[in-house]
Protein backbone atom coordinates (compact mmCIF):
# COMPACT_ATOMS: atom_id res chain seq x y z
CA UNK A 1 0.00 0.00 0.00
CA UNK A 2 1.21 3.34 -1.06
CA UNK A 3 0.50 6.16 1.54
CA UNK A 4 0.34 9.86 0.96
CA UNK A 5 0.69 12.59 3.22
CA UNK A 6 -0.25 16.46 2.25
CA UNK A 7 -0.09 19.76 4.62
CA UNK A 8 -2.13 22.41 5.32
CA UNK A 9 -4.35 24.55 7.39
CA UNK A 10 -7.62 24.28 5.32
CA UNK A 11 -9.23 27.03 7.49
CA UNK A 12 -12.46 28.13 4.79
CA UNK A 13 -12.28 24.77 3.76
CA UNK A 14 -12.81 25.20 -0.28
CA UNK A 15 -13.22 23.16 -3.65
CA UNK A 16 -9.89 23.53 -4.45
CA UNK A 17 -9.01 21.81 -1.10
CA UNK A 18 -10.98 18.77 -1.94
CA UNK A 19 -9.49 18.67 -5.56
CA UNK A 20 -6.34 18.59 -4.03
CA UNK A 21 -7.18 15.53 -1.86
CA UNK A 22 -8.13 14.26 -4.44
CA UNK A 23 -4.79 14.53 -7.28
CA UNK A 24 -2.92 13.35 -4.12
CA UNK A 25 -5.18 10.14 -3.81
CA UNK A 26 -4.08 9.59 -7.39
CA UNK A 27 -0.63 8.73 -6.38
CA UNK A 28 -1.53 6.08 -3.92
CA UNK A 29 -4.23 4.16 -1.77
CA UNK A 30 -4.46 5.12 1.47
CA UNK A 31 -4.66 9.49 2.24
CA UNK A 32 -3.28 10.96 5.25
CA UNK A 33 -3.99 14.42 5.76
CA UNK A 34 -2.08 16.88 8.36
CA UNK A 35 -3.48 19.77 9.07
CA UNK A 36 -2.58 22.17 11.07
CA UNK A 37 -2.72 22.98 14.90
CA UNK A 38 -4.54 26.51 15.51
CA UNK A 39 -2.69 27.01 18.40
CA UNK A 40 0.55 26.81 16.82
CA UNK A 41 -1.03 29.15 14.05
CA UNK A 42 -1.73 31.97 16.27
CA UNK A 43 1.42 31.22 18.45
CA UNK A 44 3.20 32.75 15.23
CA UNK A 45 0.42 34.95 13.57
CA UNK A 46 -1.54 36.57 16.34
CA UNK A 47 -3.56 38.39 14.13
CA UNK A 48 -4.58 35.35 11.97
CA UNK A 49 -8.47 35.17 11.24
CA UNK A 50 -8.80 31.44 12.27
CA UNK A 51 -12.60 30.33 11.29
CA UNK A 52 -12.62 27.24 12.48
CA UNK A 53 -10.89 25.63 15.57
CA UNK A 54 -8.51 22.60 15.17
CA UNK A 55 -11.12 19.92 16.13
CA UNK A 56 -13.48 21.48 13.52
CA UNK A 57 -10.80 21.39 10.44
CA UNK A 58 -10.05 17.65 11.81
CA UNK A 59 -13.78 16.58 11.46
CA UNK A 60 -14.52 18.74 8.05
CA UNK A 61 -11.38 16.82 6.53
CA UNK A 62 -12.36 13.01 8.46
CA UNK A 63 -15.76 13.67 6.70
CA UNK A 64 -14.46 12.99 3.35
CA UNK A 65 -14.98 9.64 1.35
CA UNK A 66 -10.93 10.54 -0.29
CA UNK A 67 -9.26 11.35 2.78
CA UNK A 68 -8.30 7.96 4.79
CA UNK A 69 -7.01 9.21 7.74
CA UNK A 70 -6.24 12.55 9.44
CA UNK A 71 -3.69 13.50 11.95
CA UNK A 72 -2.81 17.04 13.59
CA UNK A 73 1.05 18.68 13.22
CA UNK A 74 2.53 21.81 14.15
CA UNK A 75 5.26 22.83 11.46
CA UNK A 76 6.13 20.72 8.00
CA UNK A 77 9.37 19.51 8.44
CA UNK A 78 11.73 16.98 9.89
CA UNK A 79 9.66 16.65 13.21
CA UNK A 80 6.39 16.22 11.68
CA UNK A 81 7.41 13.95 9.33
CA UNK A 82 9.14 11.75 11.17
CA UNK A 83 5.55 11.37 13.23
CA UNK A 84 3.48 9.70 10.06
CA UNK A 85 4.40 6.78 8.42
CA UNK A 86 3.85 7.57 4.77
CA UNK A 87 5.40 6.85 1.00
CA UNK A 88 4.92 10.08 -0.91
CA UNK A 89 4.67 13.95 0.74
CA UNK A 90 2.31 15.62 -1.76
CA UNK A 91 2.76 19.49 -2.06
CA UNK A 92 0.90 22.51 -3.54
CA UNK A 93 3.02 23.85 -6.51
CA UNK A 94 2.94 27.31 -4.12
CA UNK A 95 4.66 24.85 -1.29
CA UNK A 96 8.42 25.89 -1.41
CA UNK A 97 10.86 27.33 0.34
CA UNK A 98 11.89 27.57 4.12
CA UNK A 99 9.96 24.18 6.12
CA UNK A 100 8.87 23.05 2.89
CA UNK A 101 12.35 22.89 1.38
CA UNK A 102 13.40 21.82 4.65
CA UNK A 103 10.50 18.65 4.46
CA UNK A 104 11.57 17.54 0.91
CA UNK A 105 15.25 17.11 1.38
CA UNK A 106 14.05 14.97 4.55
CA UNK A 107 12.02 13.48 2.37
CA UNK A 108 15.02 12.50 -0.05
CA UNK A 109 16.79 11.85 2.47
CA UNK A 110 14.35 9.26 3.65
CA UNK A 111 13.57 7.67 0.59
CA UNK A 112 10.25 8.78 0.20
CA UNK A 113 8.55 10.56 -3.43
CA UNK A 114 7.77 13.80 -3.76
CA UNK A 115 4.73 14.98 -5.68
CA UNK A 116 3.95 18.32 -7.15
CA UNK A 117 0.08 19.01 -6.92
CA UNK A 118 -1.69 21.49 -9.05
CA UNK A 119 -3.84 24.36 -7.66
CA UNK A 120 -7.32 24.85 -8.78
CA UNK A 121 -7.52 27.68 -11.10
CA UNK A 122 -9.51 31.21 -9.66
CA UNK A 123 -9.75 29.72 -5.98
CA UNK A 124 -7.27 30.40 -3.03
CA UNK A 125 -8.19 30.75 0.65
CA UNK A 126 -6.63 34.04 1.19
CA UNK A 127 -8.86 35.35 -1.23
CA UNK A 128 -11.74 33.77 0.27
CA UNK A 129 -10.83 35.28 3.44
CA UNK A 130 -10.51 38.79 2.11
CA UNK A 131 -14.11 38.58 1.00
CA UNK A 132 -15.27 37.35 4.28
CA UNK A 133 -13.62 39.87 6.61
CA UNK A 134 -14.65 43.30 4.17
């Protein structure tokens, strides 16, 4: 069994969220999605709009029929992925530099694949949130 493993916050959970749980499931059979703690979000971004509390992103994301399995982290990186036993780390194409950069040459490292996922054309969550909080 081939297990992926993708990031994010998915705060204003969105189609283009679920489209890319779903080009990740592509790549294997079994989905692991992190998402990630709220705490540790406003820890570093005090003045981040969170919508929805960690619990509620963890049982929007367990809800779906393509996502097999959903576990909480704090940063992307070696720490995190050390935590979740997985095949291939799946990515945004807007996913690079600092922890991601930092994730994939674990991920090398590690022998595990990394995927480049596509984004959904005319939908991104910080333009979502703009609209919200005019």
């Amino acid at each position: 069994m081939n297990k992926i493993v993708t990031f994010g916050v998915y705060d204003y959970f969105h189609l283009g969220h679920l489209r890319l749980f779903e080009q990740a499931k592509k790549y294997g059979d079994y989905l692991i999605v992190a998402v990630q703690d709220g705490d540790y979000i406003l820890k570093y971004k005090p003045d981040a709009k969170v919508l929805y509390s960690t619990e509620e992103r963890v049982e929007i994301i367990k809800a779906l029929r393509v996502v097999d399995e959903v576990v909480v982290y704090q940063s992307v990186g070696a720490e995190a992925l050390e935590k979740i036993d997985f095949d291939t780390l799946a990515l945004g194409e807007d996913h690079k530099g600092g922890r991601f950069d930092e994730a994939v040459a674990w991920c090398e490292e590690h022998g595990k694949q990394v995927v480049r996922l596509k984004r959904t054309p005319g939908i991104a969550s910080s333009d979502i949130k703009k609209e919200l909080t005019k």
